[in-house]
PDB file of N, CA and C in Angstrom:
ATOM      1  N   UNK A   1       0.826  -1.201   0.000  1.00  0.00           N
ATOM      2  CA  UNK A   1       0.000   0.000   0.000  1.00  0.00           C
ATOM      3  C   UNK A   1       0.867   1.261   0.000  1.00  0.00           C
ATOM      4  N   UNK A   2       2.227   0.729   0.351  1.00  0.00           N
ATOM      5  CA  UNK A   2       2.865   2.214   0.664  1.00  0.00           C
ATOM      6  C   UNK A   2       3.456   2.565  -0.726  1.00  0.00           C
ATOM      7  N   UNK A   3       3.785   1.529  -1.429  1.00  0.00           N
ATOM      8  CA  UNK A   3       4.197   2.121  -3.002  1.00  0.00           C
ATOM      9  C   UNK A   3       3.449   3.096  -3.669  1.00  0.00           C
ATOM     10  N   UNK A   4       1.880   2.662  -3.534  1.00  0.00           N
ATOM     11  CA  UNK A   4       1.360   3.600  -4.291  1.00  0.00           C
ATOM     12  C   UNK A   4       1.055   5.516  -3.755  1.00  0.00           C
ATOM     13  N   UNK A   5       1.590   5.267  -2.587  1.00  0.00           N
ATOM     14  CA  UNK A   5       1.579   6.756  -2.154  1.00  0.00           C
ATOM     15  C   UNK A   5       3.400   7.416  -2.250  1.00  0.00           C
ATOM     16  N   UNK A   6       4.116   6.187  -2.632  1.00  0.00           N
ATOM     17  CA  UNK A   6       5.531   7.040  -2.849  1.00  0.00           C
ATOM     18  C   UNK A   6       5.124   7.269  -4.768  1.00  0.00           C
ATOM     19  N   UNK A   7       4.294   6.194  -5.583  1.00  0.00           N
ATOM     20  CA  UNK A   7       4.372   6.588  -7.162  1.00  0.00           C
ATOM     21  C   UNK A   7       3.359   8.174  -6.971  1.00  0.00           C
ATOM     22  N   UNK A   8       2.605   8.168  -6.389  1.00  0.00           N
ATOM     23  CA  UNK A   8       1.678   9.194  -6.589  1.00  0.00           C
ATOM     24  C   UNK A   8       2.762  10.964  -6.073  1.00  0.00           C
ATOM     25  N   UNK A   9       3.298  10.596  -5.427  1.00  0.00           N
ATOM     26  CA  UNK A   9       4.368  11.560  -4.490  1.00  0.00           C
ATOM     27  C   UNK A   9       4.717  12.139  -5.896  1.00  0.00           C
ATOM     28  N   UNK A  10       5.759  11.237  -6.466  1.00  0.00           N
ATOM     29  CA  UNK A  10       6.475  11.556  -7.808  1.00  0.00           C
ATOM     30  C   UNK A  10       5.986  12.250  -9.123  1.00  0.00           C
ATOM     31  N   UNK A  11       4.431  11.477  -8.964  1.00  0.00           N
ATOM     32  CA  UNK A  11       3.702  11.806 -10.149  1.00  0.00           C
ATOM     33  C   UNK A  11       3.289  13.713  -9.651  1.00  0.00           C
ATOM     34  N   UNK A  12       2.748  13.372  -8.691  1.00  0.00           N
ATOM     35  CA  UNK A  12       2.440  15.019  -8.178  1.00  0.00           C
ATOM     36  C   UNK A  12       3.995  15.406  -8.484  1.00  0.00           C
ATOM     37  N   UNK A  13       4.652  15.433  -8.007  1.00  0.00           N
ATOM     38  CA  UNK A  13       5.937  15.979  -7.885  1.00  0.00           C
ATOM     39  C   UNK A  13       6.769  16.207  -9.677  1.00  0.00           C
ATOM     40  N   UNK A  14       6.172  15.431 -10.205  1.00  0.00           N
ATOM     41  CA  UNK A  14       6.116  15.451 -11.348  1.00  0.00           C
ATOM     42  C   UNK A  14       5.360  16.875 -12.255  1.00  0.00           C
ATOM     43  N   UNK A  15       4.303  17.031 -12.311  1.00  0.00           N
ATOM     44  CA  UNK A  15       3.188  18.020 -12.438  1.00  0.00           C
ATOM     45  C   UNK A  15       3.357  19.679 -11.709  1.00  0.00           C
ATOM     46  N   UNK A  16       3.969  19.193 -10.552  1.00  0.00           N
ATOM     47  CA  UNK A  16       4.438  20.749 -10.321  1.00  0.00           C
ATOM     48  C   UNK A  16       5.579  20.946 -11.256  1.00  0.00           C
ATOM     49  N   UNK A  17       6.579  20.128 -11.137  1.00  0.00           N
ATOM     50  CA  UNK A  17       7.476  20.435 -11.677  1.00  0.00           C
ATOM     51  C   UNK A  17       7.361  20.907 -13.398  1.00  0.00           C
ATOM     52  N   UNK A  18       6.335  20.430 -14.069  1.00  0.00           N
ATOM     53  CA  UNK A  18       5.942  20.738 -15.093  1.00  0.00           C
ATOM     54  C   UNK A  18       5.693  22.024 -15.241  1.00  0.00           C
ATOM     55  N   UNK A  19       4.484  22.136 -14.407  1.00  0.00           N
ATOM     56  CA  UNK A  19       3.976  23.299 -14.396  1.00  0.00           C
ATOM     57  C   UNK A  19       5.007  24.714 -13.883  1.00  0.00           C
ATOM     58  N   UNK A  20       5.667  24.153 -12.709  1.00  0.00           N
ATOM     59  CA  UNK A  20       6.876  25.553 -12.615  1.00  0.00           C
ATOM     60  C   UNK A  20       8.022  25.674 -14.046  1.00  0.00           C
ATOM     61  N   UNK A  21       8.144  24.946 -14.704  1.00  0.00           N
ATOM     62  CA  UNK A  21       9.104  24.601 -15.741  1.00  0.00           C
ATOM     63  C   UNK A  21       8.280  25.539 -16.916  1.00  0.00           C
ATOM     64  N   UNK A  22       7.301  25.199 -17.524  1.00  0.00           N
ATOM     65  CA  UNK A  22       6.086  26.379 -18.355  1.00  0.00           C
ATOM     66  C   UNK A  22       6.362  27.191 -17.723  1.00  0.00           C
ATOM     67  N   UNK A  23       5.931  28.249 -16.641  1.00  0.00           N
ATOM     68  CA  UNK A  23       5.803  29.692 -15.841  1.00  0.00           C
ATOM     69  C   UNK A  23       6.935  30.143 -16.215  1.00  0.00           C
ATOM     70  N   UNK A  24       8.133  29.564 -15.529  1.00  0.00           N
ATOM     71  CA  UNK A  24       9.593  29.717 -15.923  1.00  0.00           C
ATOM     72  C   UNK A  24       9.960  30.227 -17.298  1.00  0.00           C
ATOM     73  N   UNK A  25       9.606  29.554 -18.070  1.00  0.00           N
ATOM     74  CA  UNK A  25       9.882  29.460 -19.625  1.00  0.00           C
ATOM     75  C   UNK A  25       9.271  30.574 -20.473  1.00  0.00           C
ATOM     76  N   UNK A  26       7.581  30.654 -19.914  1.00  0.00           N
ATOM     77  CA  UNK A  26       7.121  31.609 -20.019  1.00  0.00           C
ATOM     78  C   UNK A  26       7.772  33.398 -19.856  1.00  0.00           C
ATOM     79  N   UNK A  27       8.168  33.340 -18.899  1.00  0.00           N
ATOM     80  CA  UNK A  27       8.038  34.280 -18.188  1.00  0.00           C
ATOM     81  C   UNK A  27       9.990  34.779 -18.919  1.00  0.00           C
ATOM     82  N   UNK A  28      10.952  33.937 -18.750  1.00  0.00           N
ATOM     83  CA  UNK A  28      12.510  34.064 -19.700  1.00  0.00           C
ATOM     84  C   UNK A  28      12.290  34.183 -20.823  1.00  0.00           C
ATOM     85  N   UNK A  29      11.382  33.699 -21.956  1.00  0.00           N
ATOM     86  CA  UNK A  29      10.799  33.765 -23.231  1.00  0.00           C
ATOM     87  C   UNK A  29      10.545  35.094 -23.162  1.00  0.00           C
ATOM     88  N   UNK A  30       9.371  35.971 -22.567  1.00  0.00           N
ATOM     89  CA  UNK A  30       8.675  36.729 -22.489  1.00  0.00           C
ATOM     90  C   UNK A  30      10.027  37.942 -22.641  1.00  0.00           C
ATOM     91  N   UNK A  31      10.780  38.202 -22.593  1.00  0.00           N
ATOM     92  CA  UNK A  31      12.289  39.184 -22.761  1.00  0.00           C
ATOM     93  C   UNK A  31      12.347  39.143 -24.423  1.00  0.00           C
ATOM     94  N   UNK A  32      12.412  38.121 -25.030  1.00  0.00           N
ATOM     95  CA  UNK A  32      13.182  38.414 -26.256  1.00  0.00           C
ATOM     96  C   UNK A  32      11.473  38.024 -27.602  1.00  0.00           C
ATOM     97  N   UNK A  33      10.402  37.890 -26.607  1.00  0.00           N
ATOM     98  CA  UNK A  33       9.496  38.294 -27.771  1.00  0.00           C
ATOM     99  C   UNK A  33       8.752  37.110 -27.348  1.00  0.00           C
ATOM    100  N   UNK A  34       7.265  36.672 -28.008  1.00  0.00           N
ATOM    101  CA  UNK A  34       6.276  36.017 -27.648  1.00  0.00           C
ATOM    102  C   UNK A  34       6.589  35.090 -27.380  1.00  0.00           C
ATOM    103  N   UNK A  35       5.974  33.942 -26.305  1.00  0.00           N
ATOM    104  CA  UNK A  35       6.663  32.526 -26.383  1.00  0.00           C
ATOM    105  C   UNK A  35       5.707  31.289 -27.493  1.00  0.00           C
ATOM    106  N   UNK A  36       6.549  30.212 -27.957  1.00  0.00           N
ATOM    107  CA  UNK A  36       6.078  29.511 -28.800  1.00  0.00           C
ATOM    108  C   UNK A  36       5.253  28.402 -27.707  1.00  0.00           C
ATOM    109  N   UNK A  37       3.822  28.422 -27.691  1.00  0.00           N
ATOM    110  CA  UNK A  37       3.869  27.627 -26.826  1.00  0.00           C
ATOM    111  C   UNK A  37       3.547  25.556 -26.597  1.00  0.00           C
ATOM    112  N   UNK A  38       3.919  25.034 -28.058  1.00  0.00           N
ATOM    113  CA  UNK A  38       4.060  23.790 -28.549  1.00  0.00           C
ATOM    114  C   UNK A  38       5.745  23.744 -28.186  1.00  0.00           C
ATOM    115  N   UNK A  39       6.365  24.825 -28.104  1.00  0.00           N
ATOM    116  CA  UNK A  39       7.976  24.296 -28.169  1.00  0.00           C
ATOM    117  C   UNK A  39       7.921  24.709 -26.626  1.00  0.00           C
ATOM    118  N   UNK A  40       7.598  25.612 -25.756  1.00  0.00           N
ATOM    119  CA  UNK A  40       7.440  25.437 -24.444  1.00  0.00           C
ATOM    120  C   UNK A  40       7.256  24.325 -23.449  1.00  0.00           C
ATOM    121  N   UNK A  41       5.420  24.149 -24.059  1.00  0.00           N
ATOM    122  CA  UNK A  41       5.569  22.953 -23.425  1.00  0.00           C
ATOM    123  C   UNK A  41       6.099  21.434 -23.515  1.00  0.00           C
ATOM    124  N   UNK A  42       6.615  21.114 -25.101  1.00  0.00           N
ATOM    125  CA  UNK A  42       6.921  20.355 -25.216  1.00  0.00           C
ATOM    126  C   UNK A  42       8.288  20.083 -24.362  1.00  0.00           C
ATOM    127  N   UNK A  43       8.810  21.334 -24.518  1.00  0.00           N
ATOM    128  CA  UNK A  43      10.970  20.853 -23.623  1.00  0.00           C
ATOM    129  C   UNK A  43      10.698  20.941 -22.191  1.00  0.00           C
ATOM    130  N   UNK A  44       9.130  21.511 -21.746  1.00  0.00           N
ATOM    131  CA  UNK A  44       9.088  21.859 -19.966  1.00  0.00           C
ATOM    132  C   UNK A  44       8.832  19.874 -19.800  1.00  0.00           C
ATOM    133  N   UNK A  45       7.986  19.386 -20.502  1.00  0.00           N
ATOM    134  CA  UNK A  45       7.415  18.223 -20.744  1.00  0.00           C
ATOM    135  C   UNK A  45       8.356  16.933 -20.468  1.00  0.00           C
ATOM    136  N   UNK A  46       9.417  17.550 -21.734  1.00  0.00           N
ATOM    137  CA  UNK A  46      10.284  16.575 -21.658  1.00  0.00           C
ATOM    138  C   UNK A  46      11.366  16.391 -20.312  1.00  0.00           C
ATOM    139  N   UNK A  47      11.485  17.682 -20.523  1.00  0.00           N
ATOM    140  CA  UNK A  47      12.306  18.112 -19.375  1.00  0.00           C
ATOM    141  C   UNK A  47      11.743  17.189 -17.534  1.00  0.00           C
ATOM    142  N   UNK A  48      10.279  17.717 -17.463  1.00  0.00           N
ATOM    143  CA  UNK A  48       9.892  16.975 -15.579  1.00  0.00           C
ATOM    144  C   UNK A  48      10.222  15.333 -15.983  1.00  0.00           C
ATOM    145  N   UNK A  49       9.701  14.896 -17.074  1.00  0.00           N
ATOM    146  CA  UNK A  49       9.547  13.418 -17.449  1.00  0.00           C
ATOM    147  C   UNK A  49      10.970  12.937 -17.270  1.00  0.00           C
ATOM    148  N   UNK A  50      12.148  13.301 -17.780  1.00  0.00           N
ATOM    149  CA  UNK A  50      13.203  12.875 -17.736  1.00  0.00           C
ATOM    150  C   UNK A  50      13.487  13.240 -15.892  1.00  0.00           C
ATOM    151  N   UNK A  51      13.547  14.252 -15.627  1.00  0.00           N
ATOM    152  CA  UNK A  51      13.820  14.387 -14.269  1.00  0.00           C
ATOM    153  C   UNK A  51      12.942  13.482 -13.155  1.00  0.00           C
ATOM    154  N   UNK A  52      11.823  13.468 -13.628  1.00  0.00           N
ATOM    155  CA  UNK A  52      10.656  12.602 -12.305  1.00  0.00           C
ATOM    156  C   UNK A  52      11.352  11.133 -12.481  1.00  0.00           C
ATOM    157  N   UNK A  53      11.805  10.053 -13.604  1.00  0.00           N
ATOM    158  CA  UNK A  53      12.225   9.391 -14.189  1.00  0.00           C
ATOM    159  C   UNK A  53      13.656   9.126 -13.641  1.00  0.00           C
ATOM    160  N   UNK A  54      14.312   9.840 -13.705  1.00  0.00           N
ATOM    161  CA  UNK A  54      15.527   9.893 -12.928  1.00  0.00           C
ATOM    162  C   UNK A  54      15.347   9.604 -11.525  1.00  0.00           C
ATOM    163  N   UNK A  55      14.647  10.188 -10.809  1.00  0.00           N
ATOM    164  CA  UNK A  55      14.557  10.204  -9.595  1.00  0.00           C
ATOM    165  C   UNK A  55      13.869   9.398  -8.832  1.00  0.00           C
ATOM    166  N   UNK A  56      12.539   8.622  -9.986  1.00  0.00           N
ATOM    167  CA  UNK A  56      12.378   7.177  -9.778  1.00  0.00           C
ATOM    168  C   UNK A  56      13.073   6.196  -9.382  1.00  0.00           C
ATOM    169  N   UNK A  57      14.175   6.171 -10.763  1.00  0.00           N
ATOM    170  CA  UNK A  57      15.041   4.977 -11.031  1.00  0.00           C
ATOM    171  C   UNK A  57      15.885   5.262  -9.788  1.00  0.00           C
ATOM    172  N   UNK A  58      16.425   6.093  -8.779  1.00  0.00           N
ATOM    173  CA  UNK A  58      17.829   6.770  -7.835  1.00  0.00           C
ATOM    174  C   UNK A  58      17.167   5.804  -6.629  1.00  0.00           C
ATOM    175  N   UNK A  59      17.792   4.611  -6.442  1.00  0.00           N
ATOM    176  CA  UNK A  59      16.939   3.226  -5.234  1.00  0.00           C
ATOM    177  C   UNK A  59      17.234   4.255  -4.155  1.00  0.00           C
ATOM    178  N   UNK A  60      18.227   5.414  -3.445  1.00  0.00           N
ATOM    179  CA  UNK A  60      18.510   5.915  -2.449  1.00  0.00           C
ATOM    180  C   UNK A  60      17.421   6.727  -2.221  1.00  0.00           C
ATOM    181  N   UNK A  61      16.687   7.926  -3.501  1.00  0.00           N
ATOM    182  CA  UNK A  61      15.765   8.453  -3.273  1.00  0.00           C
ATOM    183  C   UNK A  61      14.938   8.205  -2.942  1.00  0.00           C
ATOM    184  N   UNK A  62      14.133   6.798  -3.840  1.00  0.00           N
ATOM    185  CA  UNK A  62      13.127   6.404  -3.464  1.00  0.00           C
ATOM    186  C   UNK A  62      13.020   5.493  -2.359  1.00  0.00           C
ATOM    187  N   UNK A  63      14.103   4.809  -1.504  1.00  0.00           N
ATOM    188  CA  UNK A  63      14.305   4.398  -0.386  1.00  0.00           C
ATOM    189  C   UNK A  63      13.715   5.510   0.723  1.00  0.00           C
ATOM    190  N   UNK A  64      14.207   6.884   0.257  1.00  0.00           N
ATOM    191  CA  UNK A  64      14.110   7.796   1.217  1.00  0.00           C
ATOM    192  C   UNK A  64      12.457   8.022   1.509  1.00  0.00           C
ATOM    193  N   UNK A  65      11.667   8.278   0.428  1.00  0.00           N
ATOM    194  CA  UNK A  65      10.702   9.000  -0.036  1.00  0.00           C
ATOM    195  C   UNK A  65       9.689   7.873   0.510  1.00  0.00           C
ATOM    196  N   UNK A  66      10.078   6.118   0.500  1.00  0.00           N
ATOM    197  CA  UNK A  66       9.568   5.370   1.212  1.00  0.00           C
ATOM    198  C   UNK A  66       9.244   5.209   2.815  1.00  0.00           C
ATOM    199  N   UNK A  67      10.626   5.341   3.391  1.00  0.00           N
ATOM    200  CA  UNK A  67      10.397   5.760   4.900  1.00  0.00           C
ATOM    201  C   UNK A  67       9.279   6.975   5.400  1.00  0.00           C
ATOM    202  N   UNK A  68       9.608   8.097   4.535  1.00  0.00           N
ATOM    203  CA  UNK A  68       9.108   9.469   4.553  1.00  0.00           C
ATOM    204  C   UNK A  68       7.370   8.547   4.546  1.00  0.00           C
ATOM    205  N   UNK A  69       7.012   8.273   3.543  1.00  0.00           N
ATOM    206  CA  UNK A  69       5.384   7.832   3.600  1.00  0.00           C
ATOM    207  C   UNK A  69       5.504   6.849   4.500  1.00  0.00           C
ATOM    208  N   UNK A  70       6.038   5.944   5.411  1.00  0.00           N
ATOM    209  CA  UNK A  70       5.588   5.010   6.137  1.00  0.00           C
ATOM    210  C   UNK A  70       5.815   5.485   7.729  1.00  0.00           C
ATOM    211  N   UNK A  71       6.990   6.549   8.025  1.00  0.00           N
ATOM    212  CA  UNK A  71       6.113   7.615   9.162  1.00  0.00           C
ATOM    213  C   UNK A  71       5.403   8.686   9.063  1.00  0.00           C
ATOM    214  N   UNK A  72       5.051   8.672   7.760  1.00  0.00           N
ATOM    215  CA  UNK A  72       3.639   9.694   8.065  1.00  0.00           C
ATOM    216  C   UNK A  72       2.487   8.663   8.411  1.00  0.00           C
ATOM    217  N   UNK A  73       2.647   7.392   8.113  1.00  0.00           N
ATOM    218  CA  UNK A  73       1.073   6.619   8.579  1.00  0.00           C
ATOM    219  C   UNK A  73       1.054   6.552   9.760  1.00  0.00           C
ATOM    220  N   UNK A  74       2.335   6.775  10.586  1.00  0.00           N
ATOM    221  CA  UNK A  74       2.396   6.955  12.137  1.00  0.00           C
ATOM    222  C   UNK A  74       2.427   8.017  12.929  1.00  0.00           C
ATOM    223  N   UNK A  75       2.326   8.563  12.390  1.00  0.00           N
ATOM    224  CA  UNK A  75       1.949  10.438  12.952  1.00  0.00           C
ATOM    225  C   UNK A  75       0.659  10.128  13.295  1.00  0.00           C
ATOM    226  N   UNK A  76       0.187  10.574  14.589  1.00  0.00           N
ATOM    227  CA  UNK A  76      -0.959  10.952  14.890  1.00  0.00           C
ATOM    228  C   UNK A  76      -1.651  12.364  15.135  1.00  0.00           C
ATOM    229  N   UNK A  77      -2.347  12.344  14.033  1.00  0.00           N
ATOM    230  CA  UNK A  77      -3.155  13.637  13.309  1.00  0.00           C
ATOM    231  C   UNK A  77      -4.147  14.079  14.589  1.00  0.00           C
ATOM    232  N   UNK A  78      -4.399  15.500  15.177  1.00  0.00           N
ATOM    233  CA  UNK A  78      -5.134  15.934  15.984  1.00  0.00           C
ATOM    234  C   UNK A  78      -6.519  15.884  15.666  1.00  0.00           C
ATOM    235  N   UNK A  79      -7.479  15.741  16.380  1.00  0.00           N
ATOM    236  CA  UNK A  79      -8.810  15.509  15.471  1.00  0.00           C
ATOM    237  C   UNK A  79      -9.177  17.395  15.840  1.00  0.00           C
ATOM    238  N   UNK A  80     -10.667  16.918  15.169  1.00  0.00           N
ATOM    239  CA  UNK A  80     -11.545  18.458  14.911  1.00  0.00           C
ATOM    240  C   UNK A  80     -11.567  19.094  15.926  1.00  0.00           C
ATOM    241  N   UNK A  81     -12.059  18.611  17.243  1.00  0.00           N
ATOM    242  CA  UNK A  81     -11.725  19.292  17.935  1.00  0.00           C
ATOM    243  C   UNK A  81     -10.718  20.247  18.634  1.00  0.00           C
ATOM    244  N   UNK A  82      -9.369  18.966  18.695  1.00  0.00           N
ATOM    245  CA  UNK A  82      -8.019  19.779  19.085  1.00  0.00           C
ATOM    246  C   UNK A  82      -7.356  20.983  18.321  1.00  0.00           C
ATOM    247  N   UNK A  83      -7.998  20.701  16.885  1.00  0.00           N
ATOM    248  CA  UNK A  83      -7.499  22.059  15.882  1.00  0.00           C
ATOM    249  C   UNK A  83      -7.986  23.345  15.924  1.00  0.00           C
ATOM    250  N   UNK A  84      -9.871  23.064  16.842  1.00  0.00           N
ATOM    251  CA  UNK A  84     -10.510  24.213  16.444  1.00  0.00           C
ATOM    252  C   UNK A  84     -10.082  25.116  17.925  1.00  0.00           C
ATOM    253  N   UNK A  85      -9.564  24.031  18.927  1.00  0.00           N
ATOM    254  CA  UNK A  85      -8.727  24.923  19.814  1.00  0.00           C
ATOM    255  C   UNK A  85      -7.602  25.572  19.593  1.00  0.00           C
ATOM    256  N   UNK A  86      -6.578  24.571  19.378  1.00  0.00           N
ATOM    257  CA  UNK A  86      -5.920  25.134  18.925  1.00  0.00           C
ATOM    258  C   UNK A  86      -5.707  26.756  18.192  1.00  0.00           C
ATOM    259  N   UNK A  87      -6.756  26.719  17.388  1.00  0.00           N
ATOM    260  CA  UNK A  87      -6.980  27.811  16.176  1.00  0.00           C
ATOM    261  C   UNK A  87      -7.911  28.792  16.956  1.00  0.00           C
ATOM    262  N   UNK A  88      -8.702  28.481  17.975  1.00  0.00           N
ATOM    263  CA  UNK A  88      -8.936  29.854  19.459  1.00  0.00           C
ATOM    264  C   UNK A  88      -7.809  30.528  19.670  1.00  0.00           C
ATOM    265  N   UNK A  89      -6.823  29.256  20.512  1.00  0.00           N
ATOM    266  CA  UNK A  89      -5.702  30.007  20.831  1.00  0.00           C
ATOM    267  C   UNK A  89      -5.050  30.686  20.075  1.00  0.00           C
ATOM    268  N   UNK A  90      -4.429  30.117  18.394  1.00  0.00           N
ATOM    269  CA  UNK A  90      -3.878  31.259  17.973  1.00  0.00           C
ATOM    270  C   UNK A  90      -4.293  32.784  17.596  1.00  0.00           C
ATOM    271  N   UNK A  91      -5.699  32.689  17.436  1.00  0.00           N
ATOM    272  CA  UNK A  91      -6.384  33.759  17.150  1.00  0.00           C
ATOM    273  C   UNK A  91      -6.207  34.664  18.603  1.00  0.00           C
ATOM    274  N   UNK A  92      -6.684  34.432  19.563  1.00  0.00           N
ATOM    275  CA  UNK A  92      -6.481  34.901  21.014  1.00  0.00           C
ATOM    276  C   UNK A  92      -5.354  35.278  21.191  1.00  0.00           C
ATOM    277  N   UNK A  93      -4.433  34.685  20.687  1.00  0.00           N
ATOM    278  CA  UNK A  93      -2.778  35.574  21.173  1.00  0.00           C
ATOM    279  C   UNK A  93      -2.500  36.685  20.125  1.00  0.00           C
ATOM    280  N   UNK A  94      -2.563  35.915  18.761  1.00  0.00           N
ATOM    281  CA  UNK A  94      -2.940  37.281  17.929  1.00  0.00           C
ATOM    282  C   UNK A  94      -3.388  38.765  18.142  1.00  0.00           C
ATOM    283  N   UNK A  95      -4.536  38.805  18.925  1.00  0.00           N
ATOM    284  CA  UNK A  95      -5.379  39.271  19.258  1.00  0.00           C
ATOM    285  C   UNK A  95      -4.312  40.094  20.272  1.00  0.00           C
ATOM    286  N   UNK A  96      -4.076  39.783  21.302  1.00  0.00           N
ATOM    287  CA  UNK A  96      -3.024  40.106  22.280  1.00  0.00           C
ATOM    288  C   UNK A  96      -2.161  40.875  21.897  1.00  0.00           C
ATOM    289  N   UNK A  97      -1.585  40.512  21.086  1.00  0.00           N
ATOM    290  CA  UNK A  97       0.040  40.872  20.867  1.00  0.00           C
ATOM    291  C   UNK A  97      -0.157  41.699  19.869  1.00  0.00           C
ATOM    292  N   UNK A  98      -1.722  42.509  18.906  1.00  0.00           N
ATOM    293  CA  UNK A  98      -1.844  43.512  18.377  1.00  0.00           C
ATOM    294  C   UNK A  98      -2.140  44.480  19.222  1.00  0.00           C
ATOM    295  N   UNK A  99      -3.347  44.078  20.446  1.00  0.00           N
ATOM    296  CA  UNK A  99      -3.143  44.921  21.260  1.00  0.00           C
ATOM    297  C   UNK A  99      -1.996  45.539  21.867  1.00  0.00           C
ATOM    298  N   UNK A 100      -0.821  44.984  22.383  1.00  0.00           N
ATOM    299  CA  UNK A 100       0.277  45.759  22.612  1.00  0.00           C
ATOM    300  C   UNK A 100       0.964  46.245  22.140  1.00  0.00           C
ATOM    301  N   UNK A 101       1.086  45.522  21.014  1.00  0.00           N
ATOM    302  CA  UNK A 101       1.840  46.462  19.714  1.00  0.00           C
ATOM    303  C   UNK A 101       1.368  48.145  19.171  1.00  0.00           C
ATOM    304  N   UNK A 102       0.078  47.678  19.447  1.00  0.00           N
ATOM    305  CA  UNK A 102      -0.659  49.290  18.883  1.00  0.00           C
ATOM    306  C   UNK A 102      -0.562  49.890  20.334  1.00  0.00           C
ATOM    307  N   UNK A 103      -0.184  49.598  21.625  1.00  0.00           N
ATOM    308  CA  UNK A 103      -0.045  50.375  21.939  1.00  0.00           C
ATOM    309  C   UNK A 103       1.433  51.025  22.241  1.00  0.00           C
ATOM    310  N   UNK A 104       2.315  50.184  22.378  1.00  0.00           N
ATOM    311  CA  UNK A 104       3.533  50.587  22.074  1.00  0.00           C
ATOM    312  C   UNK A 104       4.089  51.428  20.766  1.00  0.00           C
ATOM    313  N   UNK A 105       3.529  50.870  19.807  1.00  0.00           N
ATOM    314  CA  UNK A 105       3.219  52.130  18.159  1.00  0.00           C
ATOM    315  C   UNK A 105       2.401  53.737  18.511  1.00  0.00           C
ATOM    316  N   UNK A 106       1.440  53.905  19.741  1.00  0.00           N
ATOM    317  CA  UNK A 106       0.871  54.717  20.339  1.00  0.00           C
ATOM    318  C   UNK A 106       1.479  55.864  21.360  1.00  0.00           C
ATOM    319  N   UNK A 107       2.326  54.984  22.125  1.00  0.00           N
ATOM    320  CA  UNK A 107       3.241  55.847  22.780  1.00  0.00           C
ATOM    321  C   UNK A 107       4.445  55.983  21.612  1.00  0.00           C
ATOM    322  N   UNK A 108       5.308  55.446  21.445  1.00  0.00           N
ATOM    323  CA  UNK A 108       6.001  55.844  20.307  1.00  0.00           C
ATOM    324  C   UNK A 108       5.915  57.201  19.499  1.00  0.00           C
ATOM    325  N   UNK A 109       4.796  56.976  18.643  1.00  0.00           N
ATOM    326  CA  UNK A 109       4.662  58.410  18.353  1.00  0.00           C
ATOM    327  C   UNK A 109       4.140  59.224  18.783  1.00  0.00           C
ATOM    328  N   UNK A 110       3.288  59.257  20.145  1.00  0.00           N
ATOM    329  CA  UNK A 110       3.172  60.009  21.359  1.00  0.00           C
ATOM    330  C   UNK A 110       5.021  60.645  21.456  1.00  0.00           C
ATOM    331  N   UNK A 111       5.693  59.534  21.654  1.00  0.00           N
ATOM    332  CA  UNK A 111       6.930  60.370  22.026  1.00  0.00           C
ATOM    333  C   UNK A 111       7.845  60.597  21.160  1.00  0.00           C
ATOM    334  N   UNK A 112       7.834  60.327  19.839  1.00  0.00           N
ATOM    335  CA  UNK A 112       8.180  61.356  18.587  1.00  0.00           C
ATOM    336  C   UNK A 112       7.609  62.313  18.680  1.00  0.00           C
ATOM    337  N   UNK A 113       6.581  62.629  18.457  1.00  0.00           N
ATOM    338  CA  UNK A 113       5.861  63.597  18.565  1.00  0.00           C
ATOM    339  C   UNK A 113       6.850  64.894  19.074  1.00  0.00           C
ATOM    340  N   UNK A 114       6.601  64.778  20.770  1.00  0.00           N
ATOM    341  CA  UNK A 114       6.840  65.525  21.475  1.00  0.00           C
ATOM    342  C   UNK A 114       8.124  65.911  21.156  1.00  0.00           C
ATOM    343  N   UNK A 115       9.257  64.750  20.839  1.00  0.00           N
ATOM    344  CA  UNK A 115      10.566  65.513  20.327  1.00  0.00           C
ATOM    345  C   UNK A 115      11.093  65.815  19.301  1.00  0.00           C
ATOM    346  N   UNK A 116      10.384  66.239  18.434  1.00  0.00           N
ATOM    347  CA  UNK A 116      10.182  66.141  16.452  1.00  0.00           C
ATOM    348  C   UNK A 116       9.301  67.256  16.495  1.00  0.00           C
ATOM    349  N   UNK A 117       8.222  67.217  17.210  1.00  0.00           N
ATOM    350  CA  UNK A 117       7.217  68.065  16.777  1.00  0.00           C
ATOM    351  C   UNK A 117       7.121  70.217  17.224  1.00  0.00           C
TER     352      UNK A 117
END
C-alpha cells in the first residue's frame, strides 16, 4: 500500500514540476518576444519526465521518499476538535500581541511627537 503513495508523491511531484518549468519558460521567453507555446511545453514536458524518471530509477531516493510515507502513517493527526482549539488560541494571542503592539506604536509616536514636533 505504501508504493502507491511514494508513485503518486512523484507523479504530483512530477506536475508541479511541469507546471513551474512552463511559468519559468514563459516568463525568460517573455524578454526576447512572444513565447512559442508547442515548443514550451513540449521541452518543460520533456524536461519533468526525464527528471521525475531519474529520480524514480535513484533506489537511495526512493528508499528515502519510502520511509518518509511510512512515518507519516504513524503520525498521529489531531482531530476536529483539538485544531478548532488550537486555532482559538492562535487567534487569542494574535489578538493580544496587536493589542500591545498598537499600543507601544501609540506611545512611540506620542513620544516622537513631542521631540520632532
Amino acid at each position: 500500500m505504501e508504493r502507491k503513495w511514494v508513485h503518486f508523491l512523484y507523479a504530483s511531484g512530477g506536475i508541479v514540476l511541469l507546471y513551474l518549468l512552463i511559468r519559468t519558460g514563459e516568463w525568460l521567453w517573455s524578454y526576447f518576444g512572444k513565447p512559442k507555446p508547442l515548443v514550451l511545453y513540449s521541452i518543460s514536458f520533456v524536461v519533468a519526465a526525464v527528471s521525475v524518471w531519474l529520480a524514480w530509477r535513484n533506489e537511495e531516493l526512493f528508499t528515502l521518499a519510502s520511509e518518509c510515507v511510512t512515518h507519516l502513517g504513524k503520525v498521529t493527526w489531531p482531530t476536529r476538535k483539538e485544531t478548532m482549539a488550537a486555532t482559538v488560541v492562535v487567534i487569542i494571542t494574535v489578538i493580544i500581541a496587536s493589542f500591545i503592539l498598537g499600543i507601544f506604536d501609540g506611545v512611540w509616536s506620542y513620544l516622537t511627537r513631542l521631540i520632532y514636533g
